[in-house]
N, C-alpha and C. Protein backbone atom coordinates (compact mmCIF):
# COMPACT_ATOMS: atom_id res chain seq x y z
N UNK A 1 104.05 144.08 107.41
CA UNK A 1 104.31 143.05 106.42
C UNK A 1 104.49 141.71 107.13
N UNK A 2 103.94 140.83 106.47
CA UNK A 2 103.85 139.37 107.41
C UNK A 2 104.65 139.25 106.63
N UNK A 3 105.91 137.81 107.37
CA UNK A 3 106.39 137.32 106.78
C UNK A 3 106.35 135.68 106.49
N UNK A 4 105.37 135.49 105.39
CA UNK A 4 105.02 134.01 105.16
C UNK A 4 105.99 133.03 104.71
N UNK A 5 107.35 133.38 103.87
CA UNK A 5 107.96 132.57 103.74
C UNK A 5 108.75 132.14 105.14
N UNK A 6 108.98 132.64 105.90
CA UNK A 6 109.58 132.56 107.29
C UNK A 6 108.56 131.37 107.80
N UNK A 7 107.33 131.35 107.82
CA UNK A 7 106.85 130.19 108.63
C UNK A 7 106.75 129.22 107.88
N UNK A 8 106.39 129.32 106.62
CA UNK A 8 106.81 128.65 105.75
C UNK A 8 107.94 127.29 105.50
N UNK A 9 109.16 128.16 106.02
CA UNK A 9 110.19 127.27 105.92
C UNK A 9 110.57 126.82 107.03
N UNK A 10 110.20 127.29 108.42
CA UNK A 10 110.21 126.57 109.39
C UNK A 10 109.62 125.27 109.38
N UNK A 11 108.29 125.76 108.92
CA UNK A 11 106.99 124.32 109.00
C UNK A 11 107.71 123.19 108.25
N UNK A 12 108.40 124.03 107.16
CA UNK A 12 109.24 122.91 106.00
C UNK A 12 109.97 121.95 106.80
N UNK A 13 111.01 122.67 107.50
CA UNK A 13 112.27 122.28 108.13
C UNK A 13 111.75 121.51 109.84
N UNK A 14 110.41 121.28 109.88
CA UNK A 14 110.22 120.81 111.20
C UNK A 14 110.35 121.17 112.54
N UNK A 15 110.76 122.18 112.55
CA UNK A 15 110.84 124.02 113.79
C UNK A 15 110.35 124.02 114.34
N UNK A 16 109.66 123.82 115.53
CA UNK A 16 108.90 125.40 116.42
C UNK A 16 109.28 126.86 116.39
N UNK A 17 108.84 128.03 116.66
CA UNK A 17 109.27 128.84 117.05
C UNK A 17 110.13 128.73 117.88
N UNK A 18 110.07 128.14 118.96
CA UNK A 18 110.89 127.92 120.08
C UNK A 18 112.60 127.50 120.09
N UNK A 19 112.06 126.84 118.88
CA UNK A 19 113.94 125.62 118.38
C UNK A 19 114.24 126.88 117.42
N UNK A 20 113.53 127.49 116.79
CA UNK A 20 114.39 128.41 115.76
C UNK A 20 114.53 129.55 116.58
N UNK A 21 114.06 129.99 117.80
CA UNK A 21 114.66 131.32 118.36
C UNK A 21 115.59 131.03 119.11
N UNK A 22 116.26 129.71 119.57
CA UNK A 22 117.07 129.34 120.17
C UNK A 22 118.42 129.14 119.64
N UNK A 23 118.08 128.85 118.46
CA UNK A 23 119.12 129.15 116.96
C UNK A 23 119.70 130.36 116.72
N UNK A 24 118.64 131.10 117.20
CA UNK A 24 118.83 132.44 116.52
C UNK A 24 119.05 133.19 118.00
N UNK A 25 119.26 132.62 118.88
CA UNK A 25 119.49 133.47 120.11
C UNK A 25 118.42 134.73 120.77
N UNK A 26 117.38 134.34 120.49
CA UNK A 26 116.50 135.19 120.66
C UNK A 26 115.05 134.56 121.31
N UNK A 27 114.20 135.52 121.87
CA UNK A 27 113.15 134.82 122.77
C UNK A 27 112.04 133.85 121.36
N UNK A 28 111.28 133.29 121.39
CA UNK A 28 109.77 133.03 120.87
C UNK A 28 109.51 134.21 120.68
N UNK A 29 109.07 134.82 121.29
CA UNK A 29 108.29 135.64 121.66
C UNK A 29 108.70 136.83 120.76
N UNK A 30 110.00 137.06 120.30
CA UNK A 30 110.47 138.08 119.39
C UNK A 30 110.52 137.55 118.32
N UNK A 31 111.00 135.94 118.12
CA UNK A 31 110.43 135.37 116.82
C UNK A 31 108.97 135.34 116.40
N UNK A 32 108.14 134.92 116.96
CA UNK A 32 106.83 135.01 116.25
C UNK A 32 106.27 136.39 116.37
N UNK A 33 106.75 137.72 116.37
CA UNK A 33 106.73 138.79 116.12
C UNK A 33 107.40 139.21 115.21
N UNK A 34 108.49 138.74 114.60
CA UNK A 34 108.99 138.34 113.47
C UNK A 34 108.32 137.82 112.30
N UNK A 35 107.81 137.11 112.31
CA UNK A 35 107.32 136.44 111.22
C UNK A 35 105.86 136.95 111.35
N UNK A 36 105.40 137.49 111.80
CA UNK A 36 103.89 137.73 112.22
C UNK A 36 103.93 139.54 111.75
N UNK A 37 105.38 140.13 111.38
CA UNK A 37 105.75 141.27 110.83
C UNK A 37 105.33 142.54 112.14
N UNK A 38 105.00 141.95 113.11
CA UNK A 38 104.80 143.00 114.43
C UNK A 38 106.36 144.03 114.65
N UNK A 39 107.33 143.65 114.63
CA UNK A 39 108.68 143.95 114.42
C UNK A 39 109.06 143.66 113.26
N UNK A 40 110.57 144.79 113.08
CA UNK A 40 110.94 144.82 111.77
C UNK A 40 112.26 143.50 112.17
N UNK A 41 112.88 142.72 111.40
CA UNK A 41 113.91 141.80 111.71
C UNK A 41 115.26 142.37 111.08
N UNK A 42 115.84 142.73 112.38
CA UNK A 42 117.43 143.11 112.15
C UNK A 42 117.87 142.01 111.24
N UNK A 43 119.06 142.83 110.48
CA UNK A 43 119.65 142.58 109.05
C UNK A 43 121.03 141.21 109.89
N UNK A 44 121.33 141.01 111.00
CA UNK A 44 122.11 140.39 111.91
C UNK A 44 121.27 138.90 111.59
N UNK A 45 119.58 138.98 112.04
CA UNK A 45 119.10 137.94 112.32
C UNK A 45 118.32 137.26 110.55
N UNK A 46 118.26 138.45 109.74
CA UNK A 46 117.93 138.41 108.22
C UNK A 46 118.95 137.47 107.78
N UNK A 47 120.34 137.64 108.19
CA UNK A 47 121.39 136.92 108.27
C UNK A 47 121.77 135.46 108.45
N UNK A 48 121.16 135.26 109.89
CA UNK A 48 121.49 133.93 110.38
C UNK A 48 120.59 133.09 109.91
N UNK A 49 118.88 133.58 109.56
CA UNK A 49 117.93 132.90 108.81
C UNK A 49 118.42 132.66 107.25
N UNK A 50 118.86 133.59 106.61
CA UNK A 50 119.78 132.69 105.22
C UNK A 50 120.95 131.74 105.40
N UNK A 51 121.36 131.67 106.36
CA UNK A 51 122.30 130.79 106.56
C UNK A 51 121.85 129.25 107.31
N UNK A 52 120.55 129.32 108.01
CA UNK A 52 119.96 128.07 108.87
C UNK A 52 118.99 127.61 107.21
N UNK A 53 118.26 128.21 106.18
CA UNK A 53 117.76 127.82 105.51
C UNK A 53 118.56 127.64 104.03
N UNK A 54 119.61 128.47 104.09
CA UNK A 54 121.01 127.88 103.32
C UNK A 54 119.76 128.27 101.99
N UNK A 55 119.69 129.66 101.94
CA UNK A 55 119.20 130.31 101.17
C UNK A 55 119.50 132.35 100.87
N UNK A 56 118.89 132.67 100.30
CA UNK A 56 118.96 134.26 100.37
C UNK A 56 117.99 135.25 101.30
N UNK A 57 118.86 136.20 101.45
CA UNK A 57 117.82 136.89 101.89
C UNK A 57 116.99 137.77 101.17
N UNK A 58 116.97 137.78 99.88
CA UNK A 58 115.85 138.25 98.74
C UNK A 58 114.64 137.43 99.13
N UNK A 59 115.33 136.27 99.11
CA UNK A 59 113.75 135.18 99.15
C UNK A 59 113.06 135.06 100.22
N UNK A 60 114.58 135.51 101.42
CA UNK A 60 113.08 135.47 103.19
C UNK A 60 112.38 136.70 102.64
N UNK A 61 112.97 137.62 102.32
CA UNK A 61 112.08 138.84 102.22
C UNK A 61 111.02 139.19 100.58
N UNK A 62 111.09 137.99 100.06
CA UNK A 62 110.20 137.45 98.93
C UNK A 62 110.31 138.75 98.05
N UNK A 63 111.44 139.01 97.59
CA UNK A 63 112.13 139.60 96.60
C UNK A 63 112.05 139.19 95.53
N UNK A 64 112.50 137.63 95.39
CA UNK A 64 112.55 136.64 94.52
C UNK A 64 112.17 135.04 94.82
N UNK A 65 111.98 134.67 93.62
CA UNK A 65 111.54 133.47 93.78
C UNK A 65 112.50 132.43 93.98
N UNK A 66 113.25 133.14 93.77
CA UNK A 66 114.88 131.94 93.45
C UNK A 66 115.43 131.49 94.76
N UNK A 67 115.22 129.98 95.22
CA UNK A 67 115.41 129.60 96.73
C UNK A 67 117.04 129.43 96.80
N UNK A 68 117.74 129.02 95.81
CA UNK A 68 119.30 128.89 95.73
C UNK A 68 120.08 129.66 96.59
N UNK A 69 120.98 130.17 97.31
CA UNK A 69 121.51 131.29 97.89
C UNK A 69 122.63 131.55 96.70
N UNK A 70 122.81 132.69 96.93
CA UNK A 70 124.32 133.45 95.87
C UNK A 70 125.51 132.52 96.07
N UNK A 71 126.20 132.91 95.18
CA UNK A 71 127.42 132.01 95.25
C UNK A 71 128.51 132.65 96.37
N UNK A 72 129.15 131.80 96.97
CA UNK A 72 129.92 132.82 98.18
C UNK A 72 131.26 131.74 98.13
N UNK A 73 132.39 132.57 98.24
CA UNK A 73 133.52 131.99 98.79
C UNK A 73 133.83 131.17 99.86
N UNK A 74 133.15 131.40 100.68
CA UNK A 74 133.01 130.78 102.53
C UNK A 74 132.15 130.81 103.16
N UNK A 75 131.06 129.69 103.64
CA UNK A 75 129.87 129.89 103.78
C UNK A 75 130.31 129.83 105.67
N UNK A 76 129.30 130.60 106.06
CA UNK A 76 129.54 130.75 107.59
C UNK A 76 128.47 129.32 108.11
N UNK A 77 128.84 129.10 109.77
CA UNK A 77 127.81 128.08 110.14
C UNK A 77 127.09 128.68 111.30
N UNK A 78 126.53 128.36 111.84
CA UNK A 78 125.69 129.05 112.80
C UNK A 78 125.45 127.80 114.31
């Protein structure tokens, strides 16, 4: 499964791979295997990508269309 909203919202947000795996503590090289659906993306890093796009993770994983994130008591920062 590719994941198109993932490059998607990078391209949005002005990213490289490089600046968002550095975010995310992880090589390029496991990010664009990520989004390219070569690997499955731990629910840790499913995580930190709803929180850098200050969205859900229904919508990285195009569940739904709804870009809003859920309502939460305390939003974490990354």
């Amino acid at each position: 499964m590719r994941y198109v909203r993932l490059k998607n919202l990078r391209e949005d947000n002005d990213l490289t791979q490089k600046q968002l795996a550095a975010r995310l503590q992880c090589s390029q090289r496991i990010y664009s295997d990520y989004e390219t659906g070569k690997v499955g993306i731990p629910t840790e890093i499913l995580i930190r990508l709803a929180i850098v796009y200050d969205t859900s993770v229904d919508y990285l994983l195009d569940l739904t269309d709804e870009k809003t994130p859920y309502a939460r008591k305390a939003r974490r920062q990354l």
